[in-house]
Protein backbone atom coordinates (compact mmCIF):
# COMPACT_ATOMS: atom_id res chain seq x y z
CA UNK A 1 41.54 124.17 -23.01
CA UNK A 2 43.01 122.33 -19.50
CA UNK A 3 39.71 120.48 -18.92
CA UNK A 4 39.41 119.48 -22.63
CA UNK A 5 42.48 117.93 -22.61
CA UNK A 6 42.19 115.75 -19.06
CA UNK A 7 38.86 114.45 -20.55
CA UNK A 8 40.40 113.51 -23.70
CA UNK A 9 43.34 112.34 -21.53
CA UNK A 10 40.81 110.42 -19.37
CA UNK A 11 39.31 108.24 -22.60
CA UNK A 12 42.55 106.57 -23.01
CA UNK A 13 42.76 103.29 -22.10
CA UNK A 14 45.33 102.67 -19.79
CA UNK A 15 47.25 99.19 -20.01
CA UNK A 16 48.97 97.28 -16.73
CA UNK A 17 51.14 94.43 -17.61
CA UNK A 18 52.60 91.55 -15.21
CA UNK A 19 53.31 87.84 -15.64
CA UNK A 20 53.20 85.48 -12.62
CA UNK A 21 54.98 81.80 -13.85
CA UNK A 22 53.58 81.32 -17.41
CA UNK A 23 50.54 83.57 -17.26
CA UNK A 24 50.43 86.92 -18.69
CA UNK A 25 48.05 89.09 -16.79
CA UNK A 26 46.99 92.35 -19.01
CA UNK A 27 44.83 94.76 -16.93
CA UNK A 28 43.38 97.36 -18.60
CA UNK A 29 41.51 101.04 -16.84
CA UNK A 30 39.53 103.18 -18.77
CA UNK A 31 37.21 103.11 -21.79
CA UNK A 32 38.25 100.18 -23.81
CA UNK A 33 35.94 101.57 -27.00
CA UNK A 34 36.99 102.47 -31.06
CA UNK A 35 39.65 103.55 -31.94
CA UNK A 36 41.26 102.08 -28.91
CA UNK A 37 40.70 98.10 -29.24
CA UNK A 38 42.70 97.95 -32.62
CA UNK A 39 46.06 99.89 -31.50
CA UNK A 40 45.86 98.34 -28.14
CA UNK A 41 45.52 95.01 -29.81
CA UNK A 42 49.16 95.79 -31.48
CA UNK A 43 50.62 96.22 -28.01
CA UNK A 44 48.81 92.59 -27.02
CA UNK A 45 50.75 91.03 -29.82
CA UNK A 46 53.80 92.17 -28.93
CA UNK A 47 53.66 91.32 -24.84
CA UNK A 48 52.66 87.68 -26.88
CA UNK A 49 55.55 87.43 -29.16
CA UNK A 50 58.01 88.79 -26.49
CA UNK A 51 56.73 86.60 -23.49
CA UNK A 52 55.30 83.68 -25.24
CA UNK A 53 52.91 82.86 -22.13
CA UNK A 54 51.14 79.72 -22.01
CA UNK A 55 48.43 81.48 -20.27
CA UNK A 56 46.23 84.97 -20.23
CA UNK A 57 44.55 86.35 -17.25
CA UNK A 58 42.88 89.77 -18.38
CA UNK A 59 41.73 91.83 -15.55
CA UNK A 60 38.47 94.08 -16.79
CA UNK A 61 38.12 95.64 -12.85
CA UNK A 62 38.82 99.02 -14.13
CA UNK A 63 37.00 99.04 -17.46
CA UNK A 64 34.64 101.59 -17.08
CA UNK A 65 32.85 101.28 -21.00
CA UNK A 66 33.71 98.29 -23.80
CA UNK A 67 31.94 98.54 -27.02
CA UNK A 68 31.88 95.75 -29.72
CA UNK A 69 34.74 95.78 -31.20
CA UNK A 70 36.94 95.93 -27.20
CA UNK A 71 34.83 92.74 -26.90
CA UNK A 72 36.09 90.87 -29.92
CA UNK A 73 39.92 92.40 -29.29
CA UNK A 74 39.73 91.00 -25.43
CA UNK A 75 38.07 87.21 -26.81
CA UNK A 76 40.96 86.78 -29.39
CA UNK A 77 43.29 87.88 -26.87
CA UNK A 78 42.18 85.41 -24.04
CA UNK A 79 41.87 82.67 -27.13
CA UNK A 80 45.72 83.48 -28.48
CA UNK A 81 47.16 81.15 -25.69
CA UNK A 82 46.84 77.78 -24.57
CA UNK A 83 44.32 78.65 -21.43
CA UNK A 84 42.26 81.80 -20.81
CA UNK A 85 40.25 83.63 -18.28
CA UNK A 86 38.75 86.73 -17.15
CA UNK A 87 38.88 88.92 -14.00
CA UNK A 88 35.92 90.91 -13.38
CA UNK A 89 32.18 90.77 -12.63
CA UNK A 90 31.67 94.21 -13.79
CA UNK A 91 29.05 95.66 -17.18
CA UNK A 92 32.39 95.18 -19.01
CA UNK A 93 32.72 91.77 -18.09
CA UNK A 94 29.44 90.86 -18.18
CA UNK A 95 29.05 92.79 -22.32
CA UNK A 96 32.28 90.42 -23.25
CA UNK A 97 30.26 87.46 -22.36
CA UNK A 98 27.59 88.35 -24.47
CA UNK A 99 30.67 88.30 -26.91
CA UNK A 100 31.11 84.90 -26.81
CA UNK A 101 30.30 81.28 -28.21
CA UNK A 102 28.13 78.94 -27.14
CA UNK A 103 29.88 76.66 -24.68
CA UNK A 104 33.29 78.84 -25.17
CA UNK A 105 35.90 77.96 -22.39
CA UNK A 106 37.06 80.94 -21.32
CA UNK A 107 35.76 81.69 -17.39
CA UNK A 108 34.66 84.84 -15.70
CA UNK A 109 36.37 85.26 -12.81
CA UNK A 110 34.97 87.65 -9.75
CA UNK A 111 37.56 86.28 -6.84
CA UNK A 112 40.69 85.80 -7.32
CA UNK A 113 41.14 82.74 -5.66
CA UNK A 114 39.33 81.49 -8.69
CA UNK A 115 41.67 82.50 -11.04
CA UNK A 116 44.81 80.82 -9.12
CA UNK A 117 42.89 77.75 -8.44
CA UNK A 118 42.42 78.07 -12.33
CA UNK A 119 46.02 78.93 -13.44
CA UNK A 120 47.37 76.76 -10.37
CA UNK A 121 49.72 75.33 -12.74
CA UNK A 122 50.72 78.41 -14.50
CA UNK A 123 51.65 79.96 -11.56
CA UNK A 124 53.16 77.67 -10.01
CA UNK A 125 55.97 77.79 -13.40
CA UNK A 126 59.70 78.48 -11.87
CA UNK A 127 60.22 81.77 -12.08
CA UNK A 128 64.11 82.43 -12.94
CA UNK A 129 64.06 85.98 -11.92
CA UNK A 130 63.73 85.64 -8.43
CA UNK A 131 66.94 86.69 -6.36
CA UNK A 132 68.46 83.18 -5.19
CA UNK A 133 69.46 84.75 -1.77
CA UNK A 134 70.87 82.09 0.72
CA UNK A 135 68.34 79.85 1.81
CA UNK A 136 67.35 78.03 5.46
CA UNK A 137 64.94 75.77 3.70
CA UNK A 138 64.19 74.15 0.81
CA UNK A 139 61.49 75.92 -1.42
CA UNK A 140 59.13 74.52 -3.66
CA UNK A 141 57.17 76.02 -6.51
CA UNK A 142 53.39 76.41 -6.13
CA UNK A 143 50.52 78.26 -6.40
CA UNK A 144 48.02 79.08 -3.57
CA UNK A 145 45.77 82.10 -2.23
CA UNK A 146 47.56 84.50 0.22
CA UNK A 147 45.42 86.87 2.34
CA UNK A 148 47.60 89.26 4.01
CA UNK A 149 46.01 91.81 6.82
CA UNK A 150 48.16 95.16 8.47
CA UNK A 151 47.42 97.87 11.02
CA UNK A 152 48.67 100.95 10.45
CA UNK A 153 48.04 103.37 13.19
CA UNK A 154 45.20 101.70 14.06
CA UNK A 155 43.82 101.56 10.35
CA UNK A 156 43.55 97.60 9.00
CA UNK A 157 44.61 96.88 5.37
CA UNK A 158 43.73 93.52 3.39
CA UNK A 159 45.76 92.28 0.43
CA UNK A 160 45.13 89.57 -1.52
CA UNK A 161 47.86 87.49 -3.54
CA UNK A 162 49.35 84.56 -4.96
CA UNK A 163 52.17 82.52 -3.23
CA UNK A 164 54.71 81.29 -5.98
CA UNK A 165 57.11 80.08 -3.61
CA UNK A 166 56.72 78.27 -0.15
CA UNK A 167 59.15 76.67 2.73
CA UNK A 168 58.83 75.94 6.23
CA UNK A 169 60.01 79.73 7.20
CA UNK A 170 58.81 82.23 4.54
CA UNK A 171 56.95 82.37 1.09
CA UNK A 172 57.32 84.44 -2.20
CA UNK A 173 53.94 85.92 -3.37
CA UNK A 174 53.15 87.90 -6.36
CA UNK A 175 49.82 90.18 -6.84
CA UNK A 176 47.53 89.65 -9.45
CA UNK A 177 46.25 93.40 -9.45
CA UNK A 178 47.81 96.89 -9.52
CA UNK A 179 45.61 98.51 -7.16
CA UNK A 180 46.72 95.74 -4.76
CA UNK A 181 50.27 96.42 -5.94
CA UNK A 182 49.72 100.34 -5.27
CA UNK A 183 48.98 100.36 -2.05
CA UNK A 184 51.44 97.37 -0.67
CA UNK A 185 54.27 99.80 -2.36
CA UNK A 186 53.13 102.74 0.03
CA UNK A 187 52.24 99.95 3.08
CA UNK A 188 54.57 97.33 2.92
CA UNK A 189 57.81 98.09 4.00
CA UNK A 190 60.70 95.87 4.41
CA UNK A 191 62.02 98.46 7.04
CA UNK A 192 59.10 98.17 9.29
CA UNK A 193 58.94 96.49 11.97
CA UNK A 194 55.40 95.32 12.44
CA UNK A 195 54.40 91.75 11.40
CA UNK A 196 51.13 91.24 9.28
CA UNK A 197 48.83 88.11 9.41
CA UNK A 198 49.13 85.88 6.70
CA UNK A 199 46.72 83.24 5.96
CA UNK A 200 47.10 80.70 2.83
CA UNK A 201 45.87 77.60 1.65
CA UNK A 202 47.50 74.57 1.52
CA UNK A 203 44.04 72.50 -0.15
CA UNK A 204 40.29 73.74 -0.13
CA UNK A 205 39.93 72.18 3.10
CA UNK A 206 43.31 72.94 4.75
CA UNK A 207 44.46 76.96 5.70
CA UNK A 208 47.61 78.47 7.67
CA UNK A 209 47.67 81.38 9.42
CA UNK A 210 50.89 82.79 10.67
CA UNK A 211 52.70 86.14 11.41
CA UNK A 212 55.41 87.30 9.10
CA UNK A 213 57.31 90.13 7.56
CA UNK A 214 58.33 91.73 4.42
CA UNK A 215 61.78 91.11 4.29
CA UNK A 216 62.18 92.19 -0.10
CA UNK A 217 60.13 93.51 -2.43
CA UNK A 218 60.54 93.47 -5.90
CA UNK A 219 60.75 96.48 -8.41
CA UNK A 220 59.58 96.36 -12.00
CA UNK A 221 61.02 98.65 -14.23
CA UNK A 222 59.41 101.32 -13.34
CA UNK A 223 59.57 100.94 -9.94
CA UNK A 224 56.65 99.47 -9.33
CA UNK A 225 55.95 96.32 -6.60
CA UNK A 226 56.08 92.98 -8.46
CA UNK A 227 56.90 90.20 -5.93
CA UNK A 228 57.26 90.15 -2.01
CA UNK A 229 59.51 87.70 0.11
CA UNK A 230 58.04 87.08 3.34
CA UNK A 231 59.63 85.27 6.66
CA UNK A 232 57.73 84.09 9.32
CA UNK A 233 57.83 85.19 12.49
CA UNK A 234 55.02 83.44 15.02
CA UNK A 235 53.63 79.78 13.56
CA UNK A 236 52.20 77.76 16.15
CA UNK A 237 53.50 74.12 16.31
CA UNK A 238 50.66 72.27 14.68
CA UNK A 239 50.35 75.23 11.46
CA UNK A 240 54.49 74.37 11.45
CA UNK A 241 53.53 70.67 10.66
CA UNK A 242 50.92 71.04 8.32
CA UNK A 243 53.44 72.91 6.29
CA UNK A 244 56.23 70.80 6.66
CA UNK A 245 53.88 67.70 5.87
CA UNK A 246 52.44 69.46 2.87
CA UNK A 247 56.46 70.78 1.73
CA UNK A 248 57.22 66.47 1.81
CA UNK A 249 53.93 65.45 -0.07
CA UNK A 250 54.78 67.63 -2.96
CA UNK A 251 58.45 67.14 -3.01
C-alpha cells in the first residue's frame, strides 16, 4: 500500500505563499487538476480577504498538469486584484492562456525581471515588518532586479531576487520563488564569511555590481527564508556614486 499512497500523496497540489510590498505571490507544485482547483480556490480567498493585496503574481514553474477548470480558478484569481500576472513559460502556462480573453491584461511572465519591472510599484510598497535595526544610511523603498552569485568549495550558485530596500551600504531583497528561497536557506549564511557578487539595476540602462554579505535573514513561520539584509563590502568609487546619485534622484 506505501507506493499507493506517495502517488496519491504526489497528485496533491502543493501551495507556496509570500507577499513582497502589496503583491501576493501564490506558487503552486503539482497537478493543479479536479477536484483540486475548487478547494484550493477556498484557500485563495482567504490569503485575499486576510492580506487584501493590491496585486497577484502566481508562479505556475512547478505545475506539472492544469486541466480546465485549474485554468478558470488561476484567471479569476489573477483578475480578483487590481493588477495581475503570471510566472511561467511552461504547458501549464501556456494551457491558461488558451484560457483567456481576447486582449485580456494579464501577462505571462518567463524572467523574473519582468515581473518586478511589472509590479515595480507593488514592490516597492513599505514593508512594516522589516526589523528597524540602527541604520548608517538613509534607505529608500524600491524595487529592482538583484542577481546574486556564491562559490562554495569551488561550486558557483546564482540567485535571483528583488531588492525592496536600498542605501549607499547595503540593500534588503526578497525572493520571488521557493526553490530560490530553498537553497539560499542551506547557502546563505549570515555566519559565513565569504562575500557574494551582487549585481542590480538602478534603470534598464544603468547596473551595479558590488561585493557584499548576508548580514540577516528572515524566517517565515515556518522557518522558511523570506527576506535577506545585505551590507556591502567592496564598491568601487564610481558604482558608490551612481548609487548615491540614484538614492538623491528618488528622494
Amino acid at each position: 500500500t506505501l507506493p499507493t499512497r506517495r502517488k496519491k500523496d504526489s497528485m496533491i497540489p502543493k501551495l507556496f505563499t509570500r507577499k513582497i510590498g502589496s503583491v501576493e505571490i501564490l506558487e503552486l507544485r503539482g497537478l493543479f487538476a479536479d477536484p483540486w482547483p475548487g478547494r484550493m480556490n477556498e484557500t485563495f480567498n482567504k490569503v485575499f480577504e486576510q492580506d487584501k493585496p493590491s496585486g497577484v503574481l502566481l508562479n505556475l514553474r512547478e505545475v506539472e498538469k492544469i486541466d480546465h477548470s485549474g485554468a478558470e480558478v488561476i484567471l479569476k484569481t489573477a483578475r480578483r486584484s487590481g493588477k495581475g500576472g503570471i510566472l511561467g513559460q511552461n504547458l501549464s502556462a501556456y494551457f491558461v492562456a488558451e484560457h483567456m480573453n481576447p486582449n485580456e491584461p494579464i501577462p505571462i511572465f518567463e524572467k523574473e525581471r519582468e515581473a518586478i519591472e511589472f509590479f515595480k510599484k507593488e514592490f516597492a510598497f513599505p514593508e512594516e515588518d522589516i526589523p528597524q535595526e540602527r541604520r548608517s544610511f538613509p534607505r529608500l523603498e524600491t524595487a529592482m532586479p538583484l542577481e546574486l552569485e556564491y562559490e562554495d568549495f569551488g561550486e558557483s550558485f546564482f540567485f535571483e531576487a528583488v531588492v525592496t530596500n536600498l542605501s549607499e551600504g547595503g540593500l534588503y531583497a526578497y525572493f520571488l520563488d521557493s526553490q530560490t528561497e530553498e537553497l539560499a536557506r542551506r547557502k546563505l549564511d549570515p555566519f559565513d564569511l565569504k562575500l557574494l557578487k551582487l549585481r542590480f539595476e538602478l534603470s534598464e540602462k544603468e547596473a551595479v555590481e558590488v561585493e557584499g554579505k548576508v548580514i540577516r535573514a528572515s524566517k517565515d513561520d515556518f522557518g522558511l527564508t523570506q527576506g535577506i539584509a545585505m551590507e556591502f563590502y567592496s564598491v568601487r568609487p564610481e558604482d558608490g556614486e551612481r548609487i548615491s546619485k540614484f538614492m538623491k534622484e528618488k528622494k
